[in-house]
C-alpha atoms as a PDB file:
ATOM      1  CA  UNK A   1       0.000   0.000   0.000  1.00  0.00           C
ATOM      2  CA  UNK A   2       1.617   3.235  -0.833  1.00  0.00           C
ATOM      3  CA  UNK A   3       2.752   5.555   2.005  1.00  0.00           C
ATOM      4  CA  UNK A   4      -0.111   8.611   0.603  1.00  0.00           C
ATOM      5  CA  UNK A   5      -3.393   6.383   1.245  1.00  0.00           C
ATOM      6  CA  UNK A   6      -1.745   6.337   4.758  1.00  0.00           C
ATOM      7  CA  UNK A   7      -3.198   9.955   5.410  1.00  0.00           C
ATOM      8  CA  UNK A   8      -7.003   8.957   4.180  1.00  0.00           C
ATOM      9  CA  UNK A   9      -8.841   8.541   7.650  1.00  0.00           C
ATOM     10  CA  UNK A  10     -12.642   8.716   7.031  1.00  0.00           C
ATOM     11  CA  UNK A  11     -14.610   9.242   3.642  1.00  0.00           C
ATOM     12  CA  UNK A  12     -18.171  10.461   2.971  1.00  0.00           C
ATOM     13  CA  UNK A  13     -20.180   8.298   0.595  1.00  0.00           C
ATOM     14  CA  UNK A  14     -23.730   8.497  -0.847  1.00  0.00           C
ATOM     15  CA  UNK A  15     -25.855   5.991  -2.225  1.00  0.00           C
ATOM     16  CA  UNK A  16     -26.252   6.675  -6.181  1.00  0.00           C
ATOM     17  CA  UNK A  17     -29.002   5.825  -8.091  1.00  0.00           C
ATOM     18  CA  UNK A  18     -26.828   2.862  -9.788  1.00  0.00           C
ATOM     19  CA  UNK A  19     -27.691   1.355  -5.930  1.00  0.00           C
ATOM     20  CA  UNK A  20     -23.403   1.776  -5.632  1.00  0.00           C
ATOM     21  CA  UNK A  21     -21.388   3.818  -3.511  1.00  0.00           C
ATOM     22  CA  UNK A  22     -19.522   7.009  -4.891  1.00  0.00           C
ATOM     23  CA  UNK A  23     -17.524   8.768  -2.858  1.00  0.00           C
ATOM     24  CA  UNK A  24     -17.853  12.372  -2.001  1.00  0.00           C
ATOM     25  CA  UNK A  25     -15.271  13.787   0.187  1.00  0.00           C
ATOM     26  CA  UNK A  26     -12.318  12.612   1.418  1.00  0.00           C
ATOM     27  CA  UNK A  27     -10.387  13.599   4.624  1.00  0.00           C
ATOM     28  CA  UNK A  28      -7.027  13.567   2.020  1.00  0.00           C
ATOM     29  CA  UNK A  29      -8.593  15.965  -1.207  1.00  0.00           C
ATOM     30  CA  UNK A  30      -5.070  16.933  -2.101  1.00  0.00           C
ATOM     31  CA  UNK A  31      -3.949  13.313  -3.031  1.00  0.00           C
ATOM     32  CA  UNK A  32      -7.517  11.441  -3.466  1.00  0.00           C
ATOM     33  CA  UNK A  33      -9.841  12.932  -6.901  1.00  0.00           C
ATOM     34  CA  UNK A  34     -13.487  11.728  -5.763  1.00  0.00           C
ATOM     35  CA  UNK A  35     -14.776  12.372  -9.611  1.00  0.00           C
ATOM     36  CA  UNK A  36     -15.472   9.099 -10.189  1.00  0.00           C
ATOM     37  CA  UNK A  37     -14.638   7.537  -7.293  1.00  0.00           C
ATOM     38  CA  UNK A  38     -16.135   4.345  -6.057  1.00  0.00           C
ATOM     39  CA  UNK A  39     -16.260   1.921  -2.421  1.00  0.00           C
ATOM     40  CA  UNK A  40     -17.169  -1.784  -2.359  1.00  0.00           C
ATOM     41  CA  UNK A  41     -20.145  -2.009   0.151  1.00  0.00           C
ATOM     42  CA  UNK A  42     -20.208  -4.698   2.450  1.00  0.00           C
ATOM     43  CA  UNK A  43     -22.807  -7.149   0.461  1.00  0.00           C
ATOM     44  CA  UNK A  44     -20.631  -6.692  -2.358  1.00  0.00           C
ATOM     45  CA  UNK A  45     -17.535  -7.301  -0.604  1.00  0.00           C
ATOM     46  CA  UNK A  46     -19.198 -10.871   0.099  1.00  0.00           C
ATOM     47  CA  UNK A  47     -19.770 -11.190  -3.200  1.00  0.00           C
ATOM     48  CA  UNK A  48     -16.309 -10.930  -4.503  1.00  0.00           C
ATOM     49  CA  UNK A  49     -14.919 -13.056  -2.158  1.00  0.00           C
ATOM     50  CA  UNK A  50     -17.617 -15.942  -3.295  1.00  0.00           C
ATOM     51  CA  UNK A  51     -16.152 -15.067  -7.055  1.00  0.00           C
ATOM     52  CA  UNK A  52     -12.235 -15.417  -6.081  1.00  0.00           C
ATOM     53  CA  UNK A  53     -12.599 -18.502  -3.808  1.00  0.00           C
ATOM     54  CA  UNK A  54     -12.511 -21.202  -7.520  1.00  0.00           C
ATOM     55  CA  UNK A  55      -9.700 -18.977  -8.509  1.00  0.00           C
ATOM     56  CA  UNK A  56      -7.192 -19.919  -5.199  1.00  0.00           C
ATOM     57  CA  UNK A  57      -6.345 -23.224  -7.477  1.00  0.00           C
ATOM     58  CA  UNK A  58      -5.119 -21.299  -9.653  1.00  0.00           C
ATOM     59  CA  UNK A  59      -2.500 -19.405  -7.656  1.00  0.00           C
ATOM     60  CA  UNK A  60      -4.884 -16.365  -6.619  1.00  0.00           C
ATOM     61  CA  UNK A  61      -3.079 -14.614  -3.589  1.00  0.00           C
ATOM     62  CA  UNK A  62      -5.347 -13.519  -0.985  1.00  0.00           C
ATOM     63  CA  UNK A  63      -2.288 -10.802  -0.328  1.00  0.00           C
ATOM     64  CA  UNK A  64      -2.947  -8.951  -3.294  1.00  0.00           C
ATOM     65  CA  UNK A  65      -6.633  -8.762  -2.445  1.00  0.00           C
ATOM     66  CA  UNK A  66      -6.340  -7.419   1.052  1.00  0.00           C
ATOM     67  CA  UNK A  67      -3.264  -4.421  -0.551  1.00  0.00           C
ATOM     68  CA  UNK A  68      -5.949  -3.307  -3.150  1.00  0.00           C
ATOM     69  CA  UNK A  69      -8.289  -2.063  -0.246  1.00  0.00           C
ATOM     70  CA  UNK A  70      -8.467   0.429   2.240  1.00  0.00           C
ATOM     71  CA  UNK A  71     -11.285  -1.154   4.908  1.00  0.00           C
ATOM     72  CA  UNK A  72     -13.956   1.337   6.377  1.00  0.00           C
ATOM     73  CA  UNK A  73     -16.717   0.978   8.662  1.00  0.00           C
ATOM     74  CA  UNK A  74     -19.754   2.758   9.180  1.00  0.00           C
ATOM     75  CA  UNK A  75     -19.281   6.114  11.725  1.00  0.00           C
ATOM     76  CA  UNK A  76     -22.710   7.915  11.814  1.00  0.00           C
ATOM     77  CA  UNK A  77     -25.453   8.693   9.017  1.00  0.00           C
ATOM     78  CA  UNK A  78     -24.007  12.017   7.648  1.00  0.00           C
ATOM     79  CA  UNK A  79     -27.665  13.033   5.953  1.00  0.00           C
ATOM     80  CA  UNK A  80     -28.866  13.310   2.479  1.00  0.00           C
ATOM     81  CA  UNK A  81     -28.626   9.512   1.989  1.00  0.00           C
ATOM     82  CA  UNK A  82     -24.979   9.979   2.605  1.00  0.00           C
ATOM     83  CA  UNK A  83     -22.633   7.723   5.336  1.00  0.00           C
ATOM     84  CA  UNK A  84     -19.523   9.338   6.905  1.00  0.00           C
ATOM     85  CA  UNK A  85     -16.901   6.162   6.776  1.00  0.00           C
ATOM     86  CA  UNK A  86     -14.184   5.624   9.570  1.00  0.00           C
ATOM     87  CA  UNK A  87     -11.068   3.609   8.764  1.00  0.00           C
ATOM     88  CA  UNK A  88      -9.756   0.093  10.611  1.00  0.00           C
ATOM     89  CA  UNK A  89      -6.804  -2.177  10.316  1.00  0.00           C
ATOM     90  CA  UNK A  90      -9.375  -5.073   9.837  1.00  0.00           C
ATOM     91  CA  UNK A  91      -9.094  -7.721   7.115  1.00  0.00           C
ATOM     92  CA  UNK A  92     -11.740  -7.410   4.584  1.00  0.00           C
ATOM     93  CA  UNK A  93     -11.102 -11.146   3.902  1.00  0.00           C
ATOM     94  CA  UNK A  94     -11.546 -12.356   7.441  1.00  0.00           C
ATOM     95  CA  UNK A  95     -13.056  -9.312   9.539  1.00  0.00           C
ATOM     96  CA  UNK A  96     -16.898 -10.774  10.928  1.00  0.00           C
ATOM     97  CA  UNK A  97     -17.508  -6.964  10.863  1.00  0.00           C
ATOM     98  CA  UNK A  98     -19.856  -5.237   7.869  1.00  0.00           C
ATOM     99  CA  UNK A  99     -16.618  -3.313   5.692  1.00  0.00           C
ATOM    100  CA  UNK A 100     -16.342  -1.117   3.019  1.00  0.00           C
ATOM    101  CA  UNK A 101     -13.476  -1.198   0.684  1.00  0.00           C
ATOM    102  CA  UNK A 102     -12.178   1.632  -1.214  1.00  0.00           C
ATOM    103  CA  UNK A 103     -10.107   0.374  -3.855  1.00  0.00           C
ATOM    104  CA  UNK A 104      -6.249   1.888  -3.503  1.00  0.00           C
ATOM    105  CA  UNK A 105      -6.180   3.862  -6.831  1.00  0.00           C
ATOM    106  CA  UNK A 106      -3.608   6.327  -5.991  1.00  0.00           C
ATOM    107  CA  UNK A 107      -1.457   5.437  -8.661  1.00  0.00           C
ATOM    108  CA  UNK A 108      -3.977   3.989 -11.223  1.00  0.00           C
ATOM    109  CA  UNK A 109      -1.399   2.061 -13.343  1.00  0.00           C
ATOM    110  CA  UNK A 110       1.138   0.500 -11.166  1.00  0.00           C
ATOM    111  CA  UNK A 111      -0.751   0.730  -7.784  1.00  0.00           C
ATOM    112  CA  UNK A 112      -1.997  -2.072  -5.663  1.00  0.00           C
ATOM    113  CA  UNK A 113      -5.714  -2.171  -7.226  1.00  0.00           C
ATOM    114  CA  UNK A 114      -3.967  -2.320 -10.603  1.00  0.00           C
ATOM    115  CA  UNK A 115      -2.329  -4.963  -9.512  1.00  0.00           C
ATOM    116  CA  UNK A 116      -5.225  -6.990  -8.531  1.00  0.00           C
ATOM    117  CA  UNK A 117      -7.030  -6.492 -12.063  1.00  0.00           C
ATOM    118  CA  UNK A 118      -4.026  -7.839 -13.758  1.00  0.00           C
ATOM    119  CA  UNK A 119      -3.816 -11.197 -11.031  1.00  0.00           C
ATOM    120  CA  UNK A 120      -7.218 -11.867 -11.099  1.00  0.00           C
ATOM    121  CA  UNK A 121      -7.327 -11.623 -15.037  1.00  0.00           C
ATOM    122  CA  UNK A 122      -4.302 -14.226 -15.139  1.00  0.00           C
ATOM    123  CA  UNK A 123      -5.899 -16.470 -12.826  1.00  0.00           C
ATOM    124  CA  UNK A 124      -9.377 -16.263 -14.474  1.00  0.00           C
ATOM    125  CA  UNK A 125      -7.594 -17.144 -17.612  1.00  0.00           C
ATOM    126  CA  UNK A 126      -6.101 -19.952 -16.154  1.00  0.00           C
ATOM    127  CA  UNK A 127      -9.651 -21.673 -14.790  1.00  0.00           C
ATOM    128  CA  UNK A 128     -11.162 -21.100 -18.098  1.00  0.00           C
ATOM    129  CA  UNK A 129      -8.314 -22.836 -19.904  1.00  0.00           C
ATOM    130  CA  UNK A 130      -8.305 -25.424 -17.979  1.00  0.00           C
ATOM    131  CA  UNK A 131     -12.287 -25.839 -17.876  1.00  0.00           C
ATOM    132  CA  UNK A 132     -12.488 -25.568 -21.784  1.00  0.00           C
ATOM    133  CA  UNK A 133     -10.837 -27.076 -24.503  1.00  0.00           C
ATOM    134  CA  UNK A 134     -10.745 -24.231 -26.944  1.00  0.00           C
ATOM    135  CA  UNK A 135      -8.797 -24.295 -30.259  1.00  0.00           C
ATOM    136  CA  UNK A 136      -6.521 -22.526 -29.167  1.00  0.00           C
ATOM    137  CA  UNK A 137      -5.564 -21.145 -26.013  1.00  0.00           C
ATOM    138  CA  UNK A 138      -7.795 -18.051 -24.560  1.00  0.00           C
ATOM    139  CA  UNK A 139      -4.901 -15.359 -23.416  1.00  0.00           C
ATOM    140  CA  UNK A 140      -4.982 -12.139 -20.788  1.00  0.00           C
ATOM    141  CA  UNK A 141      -4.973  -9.985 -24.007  1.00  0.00           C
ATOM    142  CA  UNK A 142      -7.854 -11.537 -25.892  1.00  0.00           C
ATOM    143  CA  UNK A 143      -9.775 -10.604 -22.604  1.00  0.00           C
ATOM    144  CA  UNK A 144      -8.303  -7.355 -21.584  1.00  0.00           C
ATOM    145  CA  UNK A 145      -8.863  -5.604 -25.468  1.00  0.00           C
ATOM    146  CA  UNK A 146     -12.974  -7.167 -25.020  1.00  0.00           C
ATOM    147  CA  UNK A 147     -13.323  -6.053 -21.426  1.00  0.00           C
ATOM    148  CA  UNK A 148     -11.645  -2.689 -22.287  1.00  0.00           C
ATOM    149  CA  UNK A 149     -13.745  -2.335 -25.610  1.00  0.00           C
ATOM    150  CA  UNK A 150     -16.965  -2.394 -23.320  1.00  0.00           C
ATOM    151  CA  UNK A 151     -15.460   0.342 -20.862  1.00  0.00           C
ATOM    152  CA  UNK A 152     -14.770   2.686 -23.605  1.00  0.00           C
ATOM    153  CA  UNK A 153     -18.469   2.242 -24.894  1.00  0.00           C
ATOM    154  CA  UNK A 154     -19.302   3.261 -20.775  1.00  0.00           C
ATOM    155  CA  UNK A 155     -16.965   6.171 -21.294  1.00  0.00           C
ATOM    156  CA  UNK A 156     -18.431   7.432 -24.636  1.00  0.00           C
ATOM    157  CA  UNK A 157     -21.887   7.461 -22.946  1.00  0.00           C
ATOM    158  CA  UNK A 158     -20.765   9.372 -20.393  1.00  0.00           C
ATOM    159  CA  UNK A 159     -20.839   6.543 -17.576  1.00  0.00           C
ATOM    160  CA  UNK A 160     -18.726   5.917 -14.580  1.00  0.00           C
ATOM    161  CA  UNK A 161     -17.538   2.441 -13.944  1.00  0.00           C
ATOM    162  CA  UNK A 162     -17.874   1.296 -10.455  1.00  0.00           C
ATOM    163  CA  UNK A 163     -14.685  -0.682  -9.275  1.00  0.00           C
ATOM    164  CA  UNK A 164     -17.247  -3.711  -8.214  1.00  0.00           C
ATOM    165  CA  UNK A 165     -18.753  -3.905 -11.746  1.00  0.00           C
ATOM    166  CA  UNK A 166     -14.592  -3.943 -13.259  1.00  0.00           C
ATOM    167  CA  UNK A 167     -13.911  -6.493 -10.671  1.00  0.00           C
ATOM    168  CA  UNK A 168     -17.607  -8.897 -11.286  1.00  0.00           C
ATOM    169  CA  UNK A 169     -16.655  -8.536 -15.391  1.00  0.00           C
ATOM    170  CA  UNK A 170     -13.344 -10.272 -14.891  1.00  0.00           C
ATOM    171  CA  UNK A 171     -14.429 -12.861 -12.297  1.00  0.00           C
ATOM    172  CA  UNK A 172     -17.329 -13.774 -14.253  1.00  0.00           C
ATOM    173  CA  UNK A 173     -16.155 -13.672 -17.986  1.00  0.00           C
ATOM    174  CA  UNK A 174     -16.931 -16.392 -19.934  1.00  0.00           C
ATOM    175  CA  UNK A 175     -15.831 -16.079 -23.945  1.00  0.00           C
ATOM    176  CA  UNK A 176     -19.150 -15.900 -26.360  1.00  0.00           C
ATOM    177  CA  UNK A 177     -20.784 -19.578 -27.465  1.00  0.00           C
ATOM    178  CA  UNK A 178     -19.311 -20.886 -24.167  1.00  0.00           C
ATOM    179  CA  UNK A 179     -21.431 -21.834 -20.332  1.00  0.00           C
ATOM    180  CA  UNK A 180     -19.013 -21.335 -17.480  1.00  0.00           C
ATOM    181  CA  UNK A 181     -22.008 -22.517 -15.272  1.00  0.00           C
ATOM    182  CA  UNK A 182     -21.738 -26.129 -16.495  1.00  0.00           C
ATOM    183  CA  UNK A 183     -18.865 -26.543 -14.216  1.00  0.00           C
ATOM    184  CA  UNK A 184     -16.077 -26.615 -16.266  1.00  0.00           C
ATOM    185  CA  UNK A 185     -17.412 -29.563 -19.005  1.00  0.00           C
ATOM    186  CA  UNK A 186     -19.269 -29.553 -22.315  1.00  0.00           C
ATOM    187  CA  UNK A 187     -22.955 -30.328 -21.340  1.00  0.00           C
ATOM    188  CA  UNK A 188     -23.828 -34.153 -22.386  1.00  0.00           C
ATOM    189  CA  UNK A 189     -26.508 -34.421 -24.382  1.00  0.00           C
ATOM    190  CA  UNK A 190     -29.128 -36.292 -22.202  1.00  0.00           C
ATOM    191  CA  UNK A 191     -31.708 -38.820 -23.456  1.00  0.00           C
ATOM    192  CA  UNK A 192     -34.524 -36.400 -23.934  1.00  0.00           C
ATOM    193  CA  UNK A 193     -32.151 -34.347 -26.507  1.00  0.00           C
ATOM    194  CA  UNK A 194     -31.810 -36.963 -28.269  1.00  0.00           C
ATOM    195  CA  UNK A 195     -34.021 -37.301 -31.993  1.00  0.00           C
ATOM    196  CA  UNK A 196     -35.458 -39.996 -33.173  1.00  0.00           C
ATOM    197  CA  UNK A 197     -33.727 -39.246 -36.445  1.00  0.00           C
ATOM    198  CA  UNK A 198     -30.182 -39.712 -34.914  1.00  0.00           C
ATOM    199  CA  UNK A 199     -31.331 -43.175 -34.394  1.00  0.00           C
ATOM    200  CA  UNK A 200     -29.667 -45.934 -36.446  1.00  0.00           C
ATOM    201  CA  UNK A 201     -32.683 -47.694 -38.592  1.00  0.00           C
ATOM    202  CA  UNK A 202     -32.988 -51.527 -37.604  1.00  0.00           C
ATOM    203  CA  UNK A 203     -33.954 -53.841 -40.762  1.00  0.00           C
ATOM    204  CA  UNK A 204     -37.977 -55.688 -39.735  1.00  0.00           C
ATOM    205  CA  UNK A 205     -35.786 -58.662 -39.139  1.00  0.00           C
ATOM    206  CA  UNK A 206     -33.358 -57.482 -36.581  1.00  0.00           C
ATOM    207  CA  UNK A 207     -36.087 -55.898 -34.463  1.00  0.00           C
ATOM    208  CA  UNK A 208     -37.929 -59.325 -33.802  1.00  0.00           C
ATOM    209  CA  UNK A 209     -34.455 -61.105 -32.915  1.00  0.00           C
ATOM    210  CA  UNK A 210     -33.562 -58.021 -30.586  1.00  0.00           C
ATOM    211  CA  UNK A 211     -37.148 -58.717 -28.871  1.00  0.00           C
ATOM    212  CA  UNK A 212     -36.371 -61.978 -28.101  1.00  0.00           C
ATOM    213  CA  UNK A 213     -33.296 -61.018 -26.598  1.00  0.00           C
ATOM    214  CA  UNK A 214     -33.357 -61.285 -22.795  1.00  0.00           C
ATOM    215  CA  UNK A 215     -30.438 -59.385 -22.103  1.00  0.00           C
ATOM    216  CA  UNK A 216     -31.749 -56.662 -23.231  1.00  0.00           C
ATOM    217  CA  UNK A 217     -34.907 -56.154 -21.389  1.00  0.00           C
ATOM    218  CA  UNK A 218     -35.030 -53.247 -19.124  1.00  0.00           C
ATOM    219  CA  UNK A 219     -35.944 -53.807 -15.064  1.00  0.00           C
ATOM    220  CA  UNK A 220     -38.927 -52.289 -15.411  1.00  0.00           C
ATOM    221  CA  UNK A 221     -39.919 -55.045 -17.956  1.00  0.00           C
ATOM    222  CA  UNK A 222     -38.881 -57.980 -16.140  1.00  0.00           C
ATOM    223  CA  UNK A 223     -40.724 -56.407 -12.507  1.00  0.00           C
ATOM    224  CA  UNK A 224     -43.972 -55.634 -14.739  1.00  0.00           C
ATOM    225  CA  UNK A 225     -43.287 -59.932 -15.894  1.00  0.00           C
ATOM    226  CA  UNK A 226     -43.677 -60.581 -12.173  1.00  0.00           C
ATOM    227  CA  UNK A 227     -46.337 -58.213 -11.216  1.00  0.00           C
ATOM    228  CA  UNK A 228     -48.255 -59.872 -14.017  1.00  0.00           C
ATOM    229  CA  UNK A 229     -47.185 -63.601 -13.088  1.00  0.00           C
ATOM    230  CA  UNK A 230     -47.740 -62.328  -9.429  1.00  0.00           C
ATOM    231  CA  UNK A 231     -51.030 -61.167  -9.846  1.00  0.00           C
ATOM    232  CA  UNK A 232     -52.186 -63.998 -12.203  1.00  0.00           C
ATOM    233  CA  UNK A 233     -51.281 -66.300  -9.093  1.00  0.00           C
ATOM    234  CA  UNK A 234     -53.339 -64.179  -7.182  1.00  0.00           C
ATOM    235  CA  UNK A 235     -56.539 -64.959  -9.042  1.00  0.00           C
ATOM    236  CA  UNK A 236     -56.328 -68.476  -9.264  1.00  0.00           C
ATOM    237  CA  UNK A 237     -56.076 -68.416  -5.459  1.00  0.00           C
ATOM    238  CA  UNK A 238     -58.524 -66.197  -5.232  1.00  0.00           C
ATOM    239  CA  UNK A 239     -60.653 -69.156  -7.750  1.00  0.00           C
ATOM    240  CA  UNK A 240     -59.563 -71.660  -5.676  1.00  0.00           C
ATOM    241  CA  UNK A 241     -60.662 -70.220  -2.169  1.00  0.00           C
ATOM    242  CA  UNK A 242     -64.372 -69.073  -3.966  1.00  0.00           C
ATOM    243  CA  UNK A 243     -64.910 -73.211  -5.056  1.00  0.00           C
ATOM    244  CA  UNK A 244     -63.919 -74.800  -1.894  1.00  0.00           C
ATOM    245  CA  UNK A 245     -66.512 -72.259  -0.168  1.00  0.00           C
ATOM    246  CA  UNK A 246     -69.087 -72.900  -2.204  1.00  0.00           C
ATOM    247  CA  UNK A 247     -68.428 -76.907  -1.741  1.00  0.00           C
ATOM    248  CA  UNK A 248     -68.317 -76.151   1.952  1.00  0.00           C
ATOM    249  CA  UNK A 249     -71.937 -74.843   1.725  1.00  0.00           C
ATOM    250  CA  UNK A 250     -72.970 -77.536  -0.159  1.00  0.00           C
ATOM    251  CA  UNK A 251     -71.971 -79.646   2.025  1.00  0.00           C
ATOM    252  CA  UNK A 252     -73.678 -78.104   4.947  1.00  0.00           C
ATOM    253  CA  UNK A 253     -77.090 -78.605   2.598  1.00  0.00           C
ATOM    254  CA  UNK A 254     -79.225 -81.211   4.140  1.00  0.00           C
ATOM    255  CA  UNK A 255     -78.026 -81.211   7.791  1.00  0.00           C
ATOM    256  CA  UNK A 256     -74.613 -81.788   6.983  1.00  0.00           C
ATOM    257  CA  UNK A 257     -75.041 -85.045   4.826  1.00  0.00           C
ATOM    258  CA  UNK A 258     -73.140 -85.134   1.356  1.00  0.00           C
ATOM    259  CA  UNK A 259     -74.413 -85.055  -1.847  1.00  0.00           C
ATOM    260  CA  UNK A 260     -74.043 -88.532  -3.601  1.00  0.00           C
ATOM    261  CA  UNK A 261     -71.741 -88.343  -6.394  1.00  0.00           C
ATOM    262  CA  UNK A 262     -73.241 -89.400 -10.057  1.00  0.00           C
ATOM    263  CA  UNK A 263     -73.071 -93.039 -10.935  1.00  0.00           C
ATOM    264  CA  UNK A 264     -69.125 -93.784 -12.429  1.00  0.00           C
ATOM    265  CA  UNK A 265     -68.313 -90.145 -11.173  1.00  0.00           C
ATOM    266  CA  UNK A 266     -65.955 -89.429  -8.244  1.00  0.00           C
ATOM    267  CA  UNK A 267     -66.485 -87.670  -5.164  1.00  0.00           C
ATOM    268  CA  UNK A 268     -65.885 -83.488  -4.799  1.00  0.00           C
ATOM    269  CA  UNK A 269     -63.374 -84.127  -2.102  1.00  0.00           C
ATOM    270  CA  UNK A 270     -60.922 -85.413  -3.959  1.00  0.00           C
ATOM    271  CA  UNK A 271     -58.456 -82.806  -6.003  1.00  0.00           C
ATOM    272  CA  UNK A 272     -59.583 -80.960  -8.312  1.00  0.00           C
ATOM    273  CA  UNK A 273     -58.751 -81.742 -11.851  1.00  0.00           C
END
């Protein structure tokens, strides 16, 4: 951190209509321009630090994180939908208190915020190289020229870009025609995408041997088999039970004498054919 953003000790910030936070006045005016200026709020802070944690595998450095920011906290509602800002010595990384964090932009170029852009950009390359196989490799240029061709359109129209919004369009650049949200891999093409035209046609022939085949039957085939053989089983017993009550009322017919079985007939307690 350079030796100047030593002398900043509070800030006064307002809420723009953007929903960011511009600063207005600084307790340093002589070395700190607030035209333009912008602080990290505390949700956003959060934020960012969800966006750099895939990044750590490939060699982010917390370090340079914690150099690009000057930490504030909330002193007293200064009016006007403005906040007058009081500076700590606590992490933004690992502080449980609600920060700010005014990005160190002393020396725009070579300062510590600059040097954040250009490490996250490198390591953002890195993950998306790794994640992708493109042609050819994607390199820090290819995404610095894009990234810088949308701030100049900002700049023509007059538009100041807030250091959370530079920050989120690294972290979260993905080339065009590619889906950093499917984790890293192509998306397989599942079942349901695929059309009946992609299909290999089967000759009339082929189709009734692959029907016979029993290897190739699907579970759900073989447990609807036994649900069918299960319930089949089911009615016959159910048959079975319905005859021997009906004998067994027979039988009761007549104060409990049997029936005499036709001549050269059997009797209806033996097994049933």
């Amino acid at each position: 951190m350079a030796n100047s953003s030593n002398l900043l000790d509070w800030c006064l910030v307002r809420l723009g209509e953007d929903h960011n936070w511009w600063v207005e006045e600084v307790s340093d005016s002589v070395r700190w321009d607030v035209d333009g200026l912008s602080i990290i709020d505390p949700r956003q802070v959060a934020h960012l630090l969800e966006l750099v944690e895939p990044l750590r595998d490939y060699g982010f450095d917390e370090d340079l994180l914690e150099a690009a920011f000057i930490p504030f906290r909330i002193e007293r509602d200064a009016g006007d939908g403005r906040v007058r800002l009081k500076r700590v010595k606590d992490s933004i990384v690992e502080s449980d208190e609600k920060l700010f964090a005014l990005p160190d932009v002393m020396d725009e170029e070579n300062g510590p915020y600059a040097d954040l852009l250009d490490h996250v950009t490198k390591c953002r390359v890195k993950l998306l190289n790794d994640i992708f196989e493109f042609e050819s490799k994607l390199t820090v240029d290819e995404v610095e020229d894009e990234l810088r061709e949308e701030q100049n359109a900002s700049f023509i129209e007059g538009k100041a870009i807030h250091c959370f919004d530079e920050l989120c369009a690294i972290l979260e650049y993905t080339p065009a025609g590619w889906d950093a949200d499917a984790d890293g891999d192509e998306r397989a093409v599942s079942e349901e995408d695929i059309d009946d035209e992609d299909l290999p046609e089967i000759d009339d022939a082929d189709e009734e041997a692959l029907k016979g085949d029993e290897s190739l039957k699907w579970d759900e085939d073989e447990e609807s088999e036994d649900d069918e053989d299960s319930e089949n089983e089911d009615g016959k017993s159910e048959d079975d039970e319905e005859e021997d009550d009906s004998d067994d009322d027979d039988n009761e017919d007549g104060g409990g004498r049997k029936r005499p079985s036709p001549k050269g007939g059997s009797s209806r307690s033996g097994k049933r054919k």
